[in-house]
PDB file of N, CA and C in Angstrom:
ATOM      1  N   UNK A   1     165.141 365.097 121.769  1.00  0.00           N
ATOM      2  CA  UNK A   1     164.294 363.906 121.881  1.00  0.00           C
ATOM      3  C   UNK A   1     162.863 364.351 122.169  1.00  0.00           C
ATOM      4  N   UNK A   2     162.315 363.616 121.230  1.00  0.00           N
ATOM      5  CA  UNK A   2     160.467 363.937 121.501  1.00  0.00           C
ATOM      6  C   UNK A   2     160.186 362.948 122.961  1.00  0.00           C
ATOM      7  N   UNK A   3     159.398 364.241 123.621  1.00  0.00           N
ATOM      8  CA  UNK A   3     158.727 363.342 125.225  1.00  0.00           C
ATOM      9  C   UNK A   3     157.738 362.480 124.791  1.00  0.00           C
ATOM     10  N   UNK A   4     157.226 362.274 123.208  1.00  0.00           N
ATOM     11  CA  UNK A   4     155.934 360.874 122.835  1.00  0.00           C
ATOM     12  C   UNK A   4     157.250 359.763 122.735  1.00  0.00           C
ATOM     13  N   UNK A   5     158.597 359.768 122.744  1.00  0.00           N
ATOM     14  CA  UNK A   5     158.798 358.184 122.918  1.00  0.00           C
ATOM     15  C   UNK A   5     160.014 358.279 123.810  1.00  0.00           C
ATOM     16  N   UNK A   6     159.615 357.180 124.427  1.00  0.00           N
ATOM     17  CA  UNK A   6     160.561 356.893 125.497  1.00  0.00           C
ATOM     18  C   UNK A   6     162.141 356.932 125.467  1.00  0.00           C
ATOM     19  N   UNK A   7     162.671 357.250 126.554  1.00  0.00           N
ATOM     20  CA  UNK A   7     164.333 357.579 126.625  1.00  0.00           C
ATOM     21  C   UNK A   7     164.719 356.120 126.341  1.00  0.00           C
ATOM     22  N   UNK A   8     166.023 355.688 126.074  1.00  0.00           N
ATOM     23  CA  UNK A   8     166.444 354.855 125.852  1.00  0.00           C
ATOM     24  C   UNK A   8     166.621 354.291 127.329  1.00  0.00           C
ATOM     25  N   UNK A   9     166.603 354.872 128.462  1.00  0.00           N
ATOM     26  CA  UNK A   9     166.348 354.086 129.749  1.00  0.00           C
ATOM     27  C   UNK A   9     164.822 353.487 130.064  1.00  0.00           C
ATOM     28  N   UNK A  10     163.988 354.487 129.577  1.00  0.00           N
ATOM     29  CA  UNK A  10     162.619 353.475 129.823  1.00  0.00           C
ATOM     30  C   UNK A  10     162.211 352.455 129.129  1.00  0.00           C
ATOM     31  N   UNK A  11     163.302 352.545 127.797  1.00  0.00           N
ATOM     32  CA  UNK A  11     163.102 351.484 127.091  1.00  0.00           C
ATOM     33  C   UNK A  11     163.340 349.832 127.627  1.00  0.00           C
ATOM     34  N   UNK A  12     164.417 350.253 128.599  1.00  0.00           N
ATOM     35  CA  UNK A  12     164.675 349.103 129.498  1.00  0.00           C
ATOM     36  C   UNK A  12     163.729 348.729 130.300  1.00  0.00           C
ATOM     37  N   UNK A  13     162.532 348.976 130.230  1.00  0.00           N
ATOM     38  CA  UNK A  13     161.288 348.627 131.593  1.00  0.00           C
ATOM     39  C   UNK A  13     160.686 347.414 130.970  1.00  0.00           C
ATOM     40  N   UNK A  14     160.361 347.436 129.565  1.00  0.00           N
ATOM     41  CA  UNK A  14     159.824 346.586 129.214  1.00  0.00           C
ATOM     42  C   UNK A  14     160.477 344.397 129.054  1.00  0.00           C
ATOM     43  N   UNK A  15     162.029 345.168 128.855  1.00  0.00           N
ATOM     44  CA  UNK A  15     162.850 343.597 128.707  1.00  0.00           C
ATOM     45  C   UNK A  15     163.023 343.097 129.994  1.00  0.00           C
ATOM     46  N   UNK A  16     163.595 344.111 130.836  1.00  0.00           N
ATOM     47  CA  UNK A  16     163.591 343.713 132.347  1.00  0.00           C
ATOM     48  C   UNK A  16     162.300 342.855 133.140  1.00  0.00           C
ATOM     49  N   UNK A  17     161.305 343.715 132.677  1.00  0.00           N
ATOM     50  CA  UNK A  17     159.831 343.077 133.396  1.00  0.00           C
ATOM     51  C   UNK A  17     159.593 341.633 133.160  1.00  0.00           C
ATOM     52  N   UNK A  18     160.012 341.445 131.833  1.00  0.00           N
ATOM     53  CA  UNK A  18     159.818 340.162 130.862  1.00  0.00           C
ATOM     54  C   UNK A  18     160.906 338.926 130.982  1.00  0.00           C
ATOM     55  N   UNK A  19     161.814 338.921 131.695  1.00  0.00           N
ATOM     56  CA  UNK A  19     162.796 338.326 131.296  1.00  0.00           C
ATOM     57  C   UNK A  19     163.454 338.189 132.935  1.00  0.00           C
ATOM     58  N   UNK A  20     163.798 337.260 133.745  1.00  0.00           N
ATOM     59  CA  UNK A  20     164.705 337.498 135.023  1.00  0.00           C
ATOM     60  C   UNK A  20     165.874 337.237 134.985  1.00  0.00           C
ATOM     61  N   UNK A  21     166.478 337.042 133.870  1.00  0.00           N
ATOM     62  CA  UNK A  21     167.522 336.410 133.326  1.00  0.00           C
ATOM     63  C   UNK A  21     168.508 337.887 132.732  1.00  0.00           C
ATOM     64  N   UNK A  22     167.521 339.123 133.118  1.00  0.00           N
ATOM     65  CA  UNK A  22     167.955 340.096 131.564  1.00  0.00           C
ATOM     66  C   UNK A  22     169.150 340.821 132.853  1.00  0.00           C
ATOM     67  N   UNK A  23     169.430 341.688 131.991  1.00  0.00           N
ATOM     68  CA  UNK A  23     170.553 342.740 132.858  1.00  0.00           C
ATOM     69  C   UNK A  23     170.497 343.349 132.040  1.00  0.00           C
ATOM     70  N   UNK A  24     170.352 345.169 132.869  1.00  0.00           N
ATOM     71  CA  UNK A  24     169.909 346.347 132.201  1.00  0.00           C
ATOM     72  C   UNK A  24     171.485 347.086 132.668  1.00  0.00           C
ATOM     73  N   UNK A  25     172.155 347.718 131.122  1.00  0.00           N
ATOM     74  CA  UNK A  25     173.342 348.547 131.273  1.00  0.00           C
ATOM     75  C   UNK A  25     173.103 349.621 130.483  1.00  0.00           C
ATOM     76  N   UNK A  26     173.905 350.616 131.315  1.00  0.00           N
ATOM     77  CA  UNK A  26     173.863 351.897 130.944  1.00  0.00           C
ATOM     78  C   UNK A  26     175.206 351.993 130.374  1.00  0.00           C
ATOM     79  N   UNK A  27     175.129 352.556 129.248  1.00  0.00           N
ATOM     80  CA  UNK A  27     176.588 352.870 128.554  1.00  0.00           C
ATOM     81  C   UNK A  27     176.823 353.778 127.874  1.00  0.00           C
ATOM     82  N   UNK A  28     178.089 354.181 127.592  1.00  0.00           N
ATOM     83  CA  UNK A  28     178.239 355.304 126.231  1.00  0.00           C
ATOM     84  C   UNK A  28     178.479 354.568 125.015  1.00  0.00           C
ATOM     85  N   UNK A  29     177.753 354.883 123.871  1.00  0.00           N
ATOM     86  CA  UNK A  29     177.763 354.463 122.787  1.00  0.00           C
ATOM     87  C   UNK A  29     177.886 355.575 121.611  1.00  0.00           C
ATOM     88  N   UNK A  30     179.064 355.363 120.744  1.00  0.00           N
ATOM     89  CA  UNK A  30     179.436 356.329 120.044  1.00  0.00           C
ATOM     90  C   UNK A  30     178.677 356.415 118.540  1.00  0.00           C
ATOM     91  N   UNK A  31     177.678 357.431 118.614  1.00  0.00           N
ATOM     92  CA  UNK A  31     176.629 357.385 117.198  1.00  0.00           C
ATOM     93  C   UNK A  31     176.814 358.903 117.027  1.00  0.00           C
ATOM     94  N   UNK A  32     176.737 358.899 115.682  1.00  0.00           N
ATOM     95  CA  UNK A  32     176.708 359.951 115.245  1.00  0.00           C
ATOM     96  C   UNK A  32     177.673 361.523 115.159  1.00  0.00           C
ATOM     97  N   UNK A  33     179.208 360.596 115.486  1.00  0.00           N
ATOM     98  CA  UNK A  33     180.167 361.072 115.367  1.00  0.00           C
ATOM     99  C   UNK A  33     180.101 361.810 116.931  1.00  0.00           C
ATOM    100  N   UNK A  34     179.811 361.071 117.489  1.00  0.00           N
ATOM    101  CA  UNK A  34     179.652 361.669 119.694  1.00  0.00           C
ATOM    102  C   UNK A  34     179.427 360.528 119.932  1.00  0.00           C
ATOM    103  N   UNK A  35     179.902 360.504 121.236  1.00  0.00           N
ATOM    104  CA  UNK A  35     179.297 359.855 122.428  1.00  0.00           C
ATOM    105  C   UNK A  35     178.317 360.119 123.004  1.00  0.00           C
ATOM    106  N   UNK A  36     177.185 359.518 122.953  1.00  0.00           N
ATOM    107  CA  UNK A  36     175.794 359.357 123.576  1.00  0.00           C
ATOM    108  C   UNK A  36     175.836 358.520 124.828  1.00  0.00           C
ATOM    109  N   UNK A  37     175.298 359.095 126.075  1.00  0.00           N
ATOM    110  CA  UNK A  37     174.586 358.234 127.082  1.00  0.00           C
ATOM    111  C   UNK A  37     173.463 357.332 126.602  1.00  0.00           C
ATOM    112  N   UNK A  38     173.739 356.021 126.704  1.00  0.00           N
ATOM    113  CA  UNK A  38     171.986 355.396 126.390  1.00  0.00           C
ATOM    114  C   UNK A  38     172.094 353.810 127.857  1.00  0.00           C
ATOM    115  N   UNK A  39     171.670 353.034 126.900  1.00  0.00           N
ATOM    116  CA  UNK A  39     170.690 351.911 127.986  1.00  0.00           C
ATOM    117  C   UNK A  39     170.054 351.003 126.734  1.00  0.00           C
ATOM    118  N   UNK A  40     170.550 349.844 127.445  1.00  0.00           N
ATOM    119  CA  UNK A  40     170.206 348.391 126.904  1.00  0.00           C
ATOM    120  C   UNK A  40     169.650 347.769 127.719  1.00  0.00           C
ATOM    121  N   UNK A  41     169.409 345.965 127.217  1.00  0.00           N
ATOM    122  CA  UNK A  41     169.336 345.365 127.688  1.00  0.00           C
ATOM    123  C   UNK A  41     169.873 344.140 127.417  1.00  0.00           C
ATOM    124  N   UNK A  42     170.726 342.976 128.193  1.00  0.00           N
ATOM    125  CA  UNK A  42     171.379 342.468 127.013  1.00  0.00           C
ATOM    126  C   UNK A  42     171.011 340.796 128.158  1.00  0.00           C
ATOM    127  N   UNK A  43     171.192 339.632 127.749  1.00  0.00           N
ATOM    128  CA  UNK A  43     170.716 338.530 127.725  1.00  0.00           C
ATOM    129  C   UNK A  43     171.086 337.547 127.113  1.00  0.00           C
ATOM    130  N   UNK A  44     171.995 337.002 128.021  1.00  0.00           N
ATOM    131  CA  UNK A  44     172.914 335.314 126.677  1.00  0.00           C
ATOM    132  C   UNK A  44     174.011 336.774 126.234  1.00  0.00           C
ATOM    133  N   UNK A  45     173.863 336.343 125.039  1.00  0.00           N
ATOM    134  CA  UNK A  45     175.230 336.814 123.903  1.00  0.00           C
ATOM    135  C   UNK A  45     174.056 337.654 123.368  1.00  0.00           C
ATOM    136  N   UNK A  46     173.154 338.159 123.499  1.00  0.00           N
ATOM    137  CA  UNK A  46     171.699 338.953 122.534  1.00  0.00           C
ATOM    138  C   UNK A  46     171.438 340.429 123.556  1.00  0.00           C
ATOM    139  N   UNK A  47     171.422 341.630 122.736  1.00  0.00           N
ATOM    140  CA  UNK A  47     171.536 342.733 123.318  1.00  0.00           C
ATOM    141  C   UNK A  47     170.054 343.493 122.864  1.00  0.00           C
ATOM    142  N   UNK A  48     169.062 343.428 123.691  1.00  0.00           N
ATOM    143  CA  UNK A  48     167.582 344.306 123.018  1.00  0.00           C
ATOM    144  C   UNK A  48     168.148 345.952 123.216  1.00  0.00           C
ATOM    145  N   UNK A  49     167.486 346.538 122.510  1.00  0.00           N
ATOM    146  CA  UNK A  49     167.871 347.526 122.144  1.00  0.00           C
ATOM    147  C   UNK A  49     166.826 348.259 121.742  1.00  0.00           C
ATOM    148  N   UNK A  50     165.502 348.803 122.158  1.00  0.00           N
ATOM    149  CA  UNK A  50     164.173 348.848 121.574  1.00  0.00           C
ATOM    150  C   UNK A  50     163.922 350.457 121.152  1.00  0.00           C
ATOM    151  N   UNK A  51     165.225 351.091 121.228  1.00  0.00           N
ATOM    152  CA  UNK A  51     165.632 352.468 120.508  1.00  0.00           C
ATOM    153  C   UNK A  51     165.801 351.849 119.302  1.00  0.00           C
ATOM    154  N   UNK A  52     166.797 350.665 118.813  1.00  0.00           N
ATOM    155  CA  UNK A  52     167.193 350.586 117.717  1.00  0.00           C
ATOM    156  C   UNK A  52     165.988 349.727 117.089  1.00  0.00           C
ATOM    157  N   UNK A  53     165.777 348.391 118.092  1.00  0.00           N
ATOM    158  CA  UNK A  53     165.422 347.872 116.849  1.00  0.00           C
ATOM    159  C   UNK A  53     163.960 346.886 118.015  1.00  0.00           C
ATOM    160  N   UNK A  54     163.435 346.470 117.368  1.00  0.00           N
ATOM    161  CA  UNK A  54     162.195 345.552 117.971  1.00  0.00           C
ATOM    162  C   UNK A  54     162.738 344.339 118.143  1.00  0.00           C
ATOM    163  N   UNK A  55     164.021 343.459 117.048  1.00  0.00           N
ATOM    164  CA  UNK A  55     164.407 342.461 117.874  1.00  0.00           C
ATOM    165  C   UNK A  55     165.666 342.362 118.515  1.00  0.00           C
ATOM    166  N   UNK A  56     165.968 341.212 119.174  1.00  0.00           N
ATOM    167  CA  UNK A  56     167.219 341.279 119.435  1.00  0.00           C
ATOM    168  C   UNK A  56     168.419 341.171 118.504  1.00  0.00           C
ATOM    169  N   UNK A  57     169.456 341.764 119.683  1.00  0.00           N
ATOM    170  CA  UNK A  57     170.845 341.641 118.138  1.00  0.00           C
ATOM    171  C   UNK A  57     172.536 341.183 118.852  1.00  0.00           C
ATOM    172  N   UNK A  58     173.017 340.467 117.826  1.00  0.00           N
ATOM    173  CA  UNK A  58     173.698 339.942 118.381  1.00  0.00           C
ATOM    174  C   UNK A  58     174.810 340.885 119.480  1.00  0.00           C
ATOM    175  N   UNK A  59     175.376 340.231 120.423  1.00  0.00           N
ATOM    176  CA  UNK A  59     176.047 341.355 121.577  1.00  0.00           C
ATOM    177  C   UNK A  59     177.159 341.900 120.724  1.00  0.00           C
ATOM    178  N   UNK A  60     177.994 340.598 119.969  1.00  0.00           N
ATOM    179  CA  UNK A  60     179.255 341.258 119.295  1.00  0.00           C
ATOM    180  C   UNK A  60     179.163 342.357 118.958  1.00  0.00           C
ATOM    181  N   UNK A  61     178.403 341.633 117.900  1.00  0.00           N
ATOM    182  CA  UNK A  61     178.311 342.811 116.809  1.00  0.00           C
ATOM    183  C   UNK A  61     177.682 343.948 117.268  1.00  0.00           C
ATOM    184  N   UNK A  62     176.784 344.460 118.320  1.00  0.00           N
ATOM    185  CA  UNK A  62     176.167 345.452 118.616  1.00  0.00           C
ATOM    186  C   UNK A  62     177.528 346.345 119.802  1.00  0.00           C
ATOM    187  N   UNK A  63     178.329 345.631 119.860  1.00  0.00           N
ATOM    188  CA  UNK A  63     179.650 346.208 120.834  1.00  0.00           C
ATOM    189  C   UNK A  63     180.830 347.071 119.621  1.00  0.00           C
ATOM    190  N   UNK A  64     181.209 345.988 118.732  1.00  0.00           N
ATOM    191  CA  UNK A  64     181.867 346.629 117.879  1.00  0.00           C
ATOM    192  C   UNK A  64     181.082 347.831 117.226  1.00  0.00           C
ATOM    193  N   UNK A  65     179.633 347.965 116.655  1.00  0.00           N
ATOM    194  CA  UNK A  65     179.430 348.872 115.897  1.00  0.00           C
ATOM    195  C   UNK A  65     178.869 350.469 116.753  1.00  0.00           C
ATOM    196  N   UNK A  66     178.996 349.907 117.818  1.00  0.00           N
ATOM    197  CA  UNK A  66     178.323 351.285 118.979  1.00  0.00           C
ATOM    198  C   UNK A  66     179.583 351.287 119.711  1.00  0.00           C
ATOM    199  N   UNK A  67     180.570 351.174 119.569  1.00  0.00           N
ATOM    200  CA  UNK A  67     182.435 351.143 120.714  1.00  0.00           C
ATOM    201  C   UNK A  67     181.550 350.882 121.835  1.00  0.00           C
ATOM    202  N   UNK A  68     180.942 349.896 122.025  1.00  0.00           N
ATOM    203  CA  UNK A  68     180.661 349.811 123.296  1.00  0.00           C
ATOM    204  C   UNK A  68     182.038 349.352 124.504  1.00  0.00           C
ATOM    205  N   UNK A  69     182.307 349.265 125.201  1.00  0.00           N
ATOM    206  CA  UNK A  69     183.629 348.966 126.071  1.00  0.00           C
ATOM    207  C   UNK A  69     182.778 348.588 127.672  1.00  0.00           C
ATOM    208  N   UNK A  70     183.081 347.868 128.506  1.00  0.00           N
ATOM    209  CA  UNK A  70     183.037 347.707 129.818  1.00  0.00           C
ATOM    210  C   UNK A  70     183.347 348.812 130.984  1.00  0.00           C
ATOM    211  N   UNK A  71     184.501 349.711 130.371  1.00  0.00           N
ATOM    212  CA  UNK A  71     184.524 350.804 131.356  1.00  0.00           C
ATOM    213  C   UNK A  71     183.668 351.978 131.271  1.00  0.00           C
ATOM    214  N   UNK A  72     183.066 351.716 130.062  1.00  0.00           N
ATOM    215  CA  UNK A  72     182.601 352.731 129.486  1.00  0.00           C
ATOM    216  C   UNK A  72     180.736 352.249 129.936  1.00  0.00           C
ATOM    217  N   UNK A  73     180.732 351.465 130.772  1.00  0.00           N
ATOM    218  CA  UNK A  73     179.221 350.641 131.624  1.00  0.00           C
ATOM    219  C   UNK A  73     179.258 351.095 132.588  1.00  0.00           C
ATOM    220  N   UNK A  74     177.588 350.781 133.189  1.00  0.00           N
ATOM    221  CA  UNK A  74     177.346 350.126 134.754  1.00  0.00           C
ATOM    222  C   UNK A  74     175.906 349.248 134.412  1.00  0.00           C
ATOM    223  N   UNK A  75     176.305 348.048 134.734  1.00  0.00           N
ATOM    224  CA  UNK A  75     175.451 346.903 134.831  1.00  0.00           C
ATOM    225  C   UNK A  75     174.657 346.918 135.996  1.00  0.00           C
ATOM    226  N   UNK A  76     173.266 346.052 135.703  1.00  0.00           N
ATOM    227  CA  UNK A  76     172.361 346.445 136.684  1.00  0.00           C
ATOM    228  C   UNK A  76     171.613 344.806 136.910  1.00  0.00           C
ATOM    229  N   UNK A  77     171.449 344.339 137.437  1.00  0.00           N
ATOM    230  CA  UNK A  77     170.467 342.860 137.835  1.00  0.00           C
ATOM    231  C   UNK A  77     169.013 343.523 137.445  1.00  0.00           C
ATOM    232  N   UNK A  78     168.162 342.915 137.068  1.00  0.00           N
ATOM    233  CA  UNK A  78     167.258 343.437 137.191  1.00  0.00           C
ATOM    234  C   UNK A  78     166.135 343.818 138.297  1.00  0.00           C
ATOM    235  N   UNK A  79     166.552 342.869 139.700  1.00  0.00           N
ATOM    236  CA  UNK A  79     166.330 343.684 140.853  1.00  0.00           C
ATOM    237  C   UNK A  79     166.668 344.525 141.238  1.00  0.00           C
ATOM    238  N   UNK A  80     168.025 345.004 141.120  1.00  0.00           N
ATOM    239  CA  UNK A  80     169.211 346.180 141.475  1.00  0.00           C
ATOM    240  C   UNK A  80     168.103 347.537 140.574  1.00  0.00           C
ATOM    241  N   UNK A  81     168.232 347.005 139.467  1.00  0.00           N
ATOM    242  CA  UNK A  81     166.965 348.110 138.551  1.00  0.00           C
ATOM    243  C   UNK A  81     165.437 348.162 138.861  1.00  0.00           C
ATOM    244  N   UNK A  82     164.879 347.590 138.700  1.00  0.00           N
ATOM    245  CA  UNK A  82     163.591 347.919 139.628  1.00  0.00           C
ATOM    246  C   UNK A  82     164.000 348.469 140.789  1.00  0.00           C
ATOM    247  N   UNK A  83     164.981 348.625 141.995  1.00  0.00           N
ATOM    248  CA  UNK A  83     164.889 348.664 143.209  1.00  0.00           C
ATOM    249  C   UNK A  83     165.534 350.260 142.683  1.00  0.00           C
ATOM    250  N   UNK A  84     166.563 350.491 141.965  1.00  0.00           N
ATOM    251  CA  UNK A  84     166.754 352.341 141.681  1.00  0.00           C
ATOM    252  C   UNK A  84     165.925 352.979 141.119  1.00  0.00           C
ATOM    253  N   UNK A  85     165.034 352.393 140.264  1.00  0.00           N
ATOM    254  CA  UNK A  85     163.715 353.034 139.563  1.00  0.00           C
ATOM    255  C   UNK A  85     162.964 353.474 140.590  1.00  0.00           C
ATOM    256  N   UNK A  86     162.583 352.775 141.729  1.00  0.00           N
ATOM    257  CA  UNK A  86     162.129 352.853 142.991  1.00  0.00           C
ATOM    258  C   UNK A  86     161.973 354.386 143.811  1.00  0.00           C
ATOM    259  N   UNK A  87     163.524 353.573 144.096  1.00  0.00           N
ATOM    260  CA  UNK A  87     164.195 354.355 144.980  1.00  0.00           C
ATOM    261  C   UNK A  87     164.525 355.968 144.381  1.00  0.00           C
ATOM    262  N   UNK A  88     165.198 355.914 142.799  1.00  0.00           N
ATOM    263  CA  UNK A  88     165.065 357.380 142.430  1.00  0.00           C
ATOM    264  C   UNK A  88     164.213 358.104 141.789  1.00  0.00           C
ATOM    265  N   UNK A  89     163.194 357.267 141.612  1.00  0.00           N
ATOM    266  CA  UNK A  89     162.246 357.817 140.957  1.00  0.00           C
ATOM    267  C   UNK A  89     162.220 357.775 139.401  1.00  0.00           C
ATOM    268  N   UNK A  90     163.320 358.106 138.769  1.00  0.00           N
ATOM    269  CA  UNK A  90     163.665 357.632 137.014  1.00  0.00           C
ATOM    270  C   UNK A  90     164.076 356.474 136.840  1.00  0.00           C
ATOM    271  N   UNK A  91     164.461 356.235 135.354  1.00  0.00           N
ATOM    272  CA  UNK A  91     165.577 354.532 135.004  1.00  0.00           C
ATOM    273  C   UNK A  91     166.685 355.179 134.336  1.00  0.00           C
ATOM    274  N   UNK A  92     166.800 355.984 134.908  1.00  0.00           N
ATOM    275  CA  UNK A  92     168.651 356.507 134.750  1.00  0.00           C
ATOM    276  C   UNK A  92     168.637 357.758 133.618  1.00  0.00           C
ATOM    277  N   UNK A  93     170.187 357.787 133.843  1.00  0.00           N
ATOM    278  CA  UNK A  93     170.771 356.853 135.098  1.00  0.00           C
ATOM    279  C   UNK A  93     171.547 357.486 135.600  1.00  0.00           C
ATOM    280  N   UNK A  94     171.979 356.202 136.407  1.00  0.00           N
ATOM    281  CA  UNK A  94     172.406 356.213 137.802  1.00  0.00           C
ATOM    282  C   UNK A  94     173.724 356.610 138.597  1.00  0.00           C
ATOM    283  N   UNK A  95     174.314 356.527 137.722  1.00  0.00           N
ATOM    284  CA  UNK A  95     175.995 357.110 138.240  1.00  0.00           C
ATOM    285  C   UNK A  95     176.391 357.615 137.723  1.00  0.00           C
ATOM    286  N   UNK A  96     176.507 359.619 138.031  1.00  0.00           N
ATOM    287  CA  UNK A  96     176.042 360.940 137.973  1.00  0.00           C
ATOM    288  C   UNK A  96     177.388 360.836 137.644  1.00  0.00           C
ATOM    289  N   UNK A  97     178.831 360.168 138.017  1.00  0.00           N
ATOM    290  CA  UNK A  97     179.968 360.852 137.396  1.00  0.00           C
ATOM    291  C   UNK A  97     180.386 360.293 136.015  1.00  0.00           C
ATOM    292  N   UNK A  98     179.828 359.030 135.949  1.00  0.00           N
ATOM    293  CA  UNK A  98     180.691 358.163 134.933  1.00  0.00           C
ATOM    294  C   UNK A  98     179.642 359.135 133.494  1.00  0.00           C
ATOM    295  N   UNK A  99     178.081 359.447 133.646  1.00  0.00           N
ATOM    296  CA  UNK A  99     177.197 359.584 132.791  1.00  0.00           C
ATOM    297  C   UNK A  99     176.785 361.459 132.986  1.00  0.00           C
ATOM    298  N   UNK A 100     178.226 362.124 133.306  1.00  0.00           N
ATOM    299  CA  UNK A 100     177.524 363.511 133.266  1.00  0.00           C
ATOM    300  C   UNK A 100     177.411 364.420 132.922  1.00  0.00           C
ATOM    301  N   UNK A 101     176.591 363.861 131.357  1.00  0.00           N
ATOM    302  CA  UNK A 101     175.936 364.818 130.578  1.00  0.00           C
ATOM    303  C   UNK A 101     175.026 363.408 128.975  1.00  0.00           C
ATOM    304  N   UNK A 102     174.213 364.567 128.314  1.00  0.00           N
ATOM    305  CA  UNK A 102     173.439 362.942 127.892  1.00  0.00           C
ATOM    306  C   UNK A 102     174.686 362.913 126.547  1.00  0.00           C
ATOM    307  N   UNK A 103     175.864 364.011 125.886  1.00  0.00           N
ATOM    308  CA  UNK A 103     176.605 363.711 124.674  1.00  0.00           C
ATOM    309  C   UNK A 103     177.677 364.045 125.190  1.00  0.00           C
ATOM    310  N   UNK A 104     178.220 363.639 124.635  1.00  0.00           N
ATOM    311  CA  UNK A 104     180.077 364.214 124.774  1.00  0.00           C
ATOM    312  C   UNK A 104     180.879 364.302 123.161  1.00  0.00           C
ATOM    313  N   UNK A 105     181.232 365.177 122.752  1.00  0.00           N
ATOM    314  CA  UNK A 105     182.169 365.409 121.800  1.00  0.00           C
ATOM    315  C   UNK A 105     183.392 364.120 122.070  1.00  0.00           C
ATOM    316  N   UNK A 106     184.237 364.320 123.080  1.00  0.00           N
ATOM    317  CA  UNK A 106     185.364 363.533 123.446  1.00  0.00           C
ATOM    318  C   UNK A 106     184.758 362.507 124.138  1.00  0.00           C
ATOM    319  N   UNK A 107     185.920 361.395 124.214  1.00  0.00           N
ATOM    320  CA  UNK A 107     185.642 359.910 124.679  1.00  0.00           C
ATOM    321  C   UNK A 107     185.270 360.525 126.150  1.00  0.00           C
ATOM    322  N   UNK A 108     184.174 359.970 126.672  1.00  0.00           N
ATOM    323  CA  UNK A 108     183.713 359.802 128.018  1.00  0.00           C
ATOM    324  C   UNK A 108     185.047 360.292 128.949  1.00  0.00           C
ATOM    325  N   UNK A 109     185.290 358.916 129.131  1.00  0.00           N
ATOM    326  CA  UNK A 109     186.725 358.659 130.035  1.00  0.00           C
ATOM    327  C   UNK A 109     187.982 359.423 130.058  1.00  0.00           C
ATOM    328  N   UNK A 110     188.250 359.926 128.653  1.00  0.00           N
ATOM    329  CA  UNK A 110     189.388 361.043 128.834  1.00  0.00           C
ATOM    330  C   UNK A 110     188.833 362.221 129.457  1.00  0.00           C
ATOM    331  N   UNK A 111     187.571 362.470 129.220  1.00  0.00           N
ATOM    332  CA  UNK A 111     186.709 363.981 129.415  1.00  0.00           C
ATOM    333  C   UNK A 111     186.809 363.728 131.532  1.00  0.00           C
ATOM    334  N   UNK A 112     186.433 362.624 131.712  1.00  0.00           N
ATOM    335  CA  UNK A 112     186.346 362.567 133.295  1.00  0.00           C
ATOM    336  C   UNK A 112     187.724 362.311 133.750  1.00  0.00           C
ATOM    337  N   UNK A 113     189.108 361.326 133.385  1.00  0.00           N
ATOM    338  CA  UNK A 113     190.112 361.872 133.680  1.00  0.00           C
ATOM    339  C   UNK A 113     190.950 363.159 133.756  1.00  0.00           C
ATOM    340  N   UNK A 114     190.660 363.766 133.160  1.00  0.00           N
ATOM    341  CA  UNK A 114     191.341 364.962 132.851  1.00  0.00           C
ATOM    342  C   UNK A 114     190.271 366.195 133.511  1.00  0.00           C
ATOM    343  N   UNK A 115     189.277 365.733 134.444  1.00  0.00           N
ATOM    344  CA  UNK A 115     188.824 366.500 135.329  1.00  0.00           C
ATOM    345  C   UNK A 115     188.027 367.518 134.712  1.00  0.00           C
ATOM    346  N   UNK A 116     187.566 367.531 133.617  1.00  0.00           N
ATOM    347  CA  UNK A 116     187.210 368.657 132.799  1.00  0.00           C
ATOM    348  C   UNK A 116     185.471 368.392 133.708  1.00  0.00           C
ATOM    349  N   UNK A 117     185.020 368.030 134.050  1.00  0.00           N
ATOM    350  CA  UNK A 117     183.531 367.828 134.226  1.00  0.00           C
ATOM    351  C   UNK A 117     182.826 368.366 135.393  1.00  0.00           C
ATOM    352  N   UNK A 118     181.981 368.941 134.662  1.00  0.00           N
ATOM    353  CA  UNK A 118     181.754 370.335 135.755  1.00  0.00           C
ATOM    354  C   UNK A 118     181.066 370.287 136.633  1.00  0.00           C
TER     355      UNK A 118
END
């Protein structure tokens, strides 16, 4: 990743700021034949996404085509996020076991059950 554009977590600074309604999640999303760590923002049934795209997109469909899953999250209020941006200094993220490393070959969750994570 080029340091001229933002991680897919700082991308979340801008919907959050804008919106009090928004909720910023960190998830694994499977592109490019891996699992990638990234960061949304999602709102109603509408998921911004300002890695992918400038507008919003629908949640379904942006769940089915990235395996997005719920266990495979951590949801954030957007006070809860401003207040860890804060507090750690980055926008993630934030929970070092579920997210630790930025790709994974294997599904997230089997890789951290099976204790493999170093």
């Amino acid at each position: 990743m080029s340091r001229n554009q933002p991680s897919a977590y700082e991308y979340c600074l801008e919907p959050a700021s804008e919106n009090n309604e928004v909720e910023v999640v960190h998830g694994w999303i499977f592109k490019d034949d891996k699992w990638v760590a990234h960061a949304w923002c999602e709102f109603a049934d509408r998921v911004i996404d300002l890695g992918q795209s400038t507008h919003s997109m629908d949640k379904f469909n942006y769940y089915v085509s990235n395996r997005v899953s719920e266990e495979r999250c951590r949801r954030y209020s957007r006070i809860e996020f401003f207040t860890l941006v804060g507090d750690e200094g980055h926008f993630g993220p934030y929970d070092k076991e579920l997210f630790f490393a930025e790709t994974s070959d294997r599904d997230p969750l089997e890789v951290i059950e099976s204790g493999e994570v170093e």
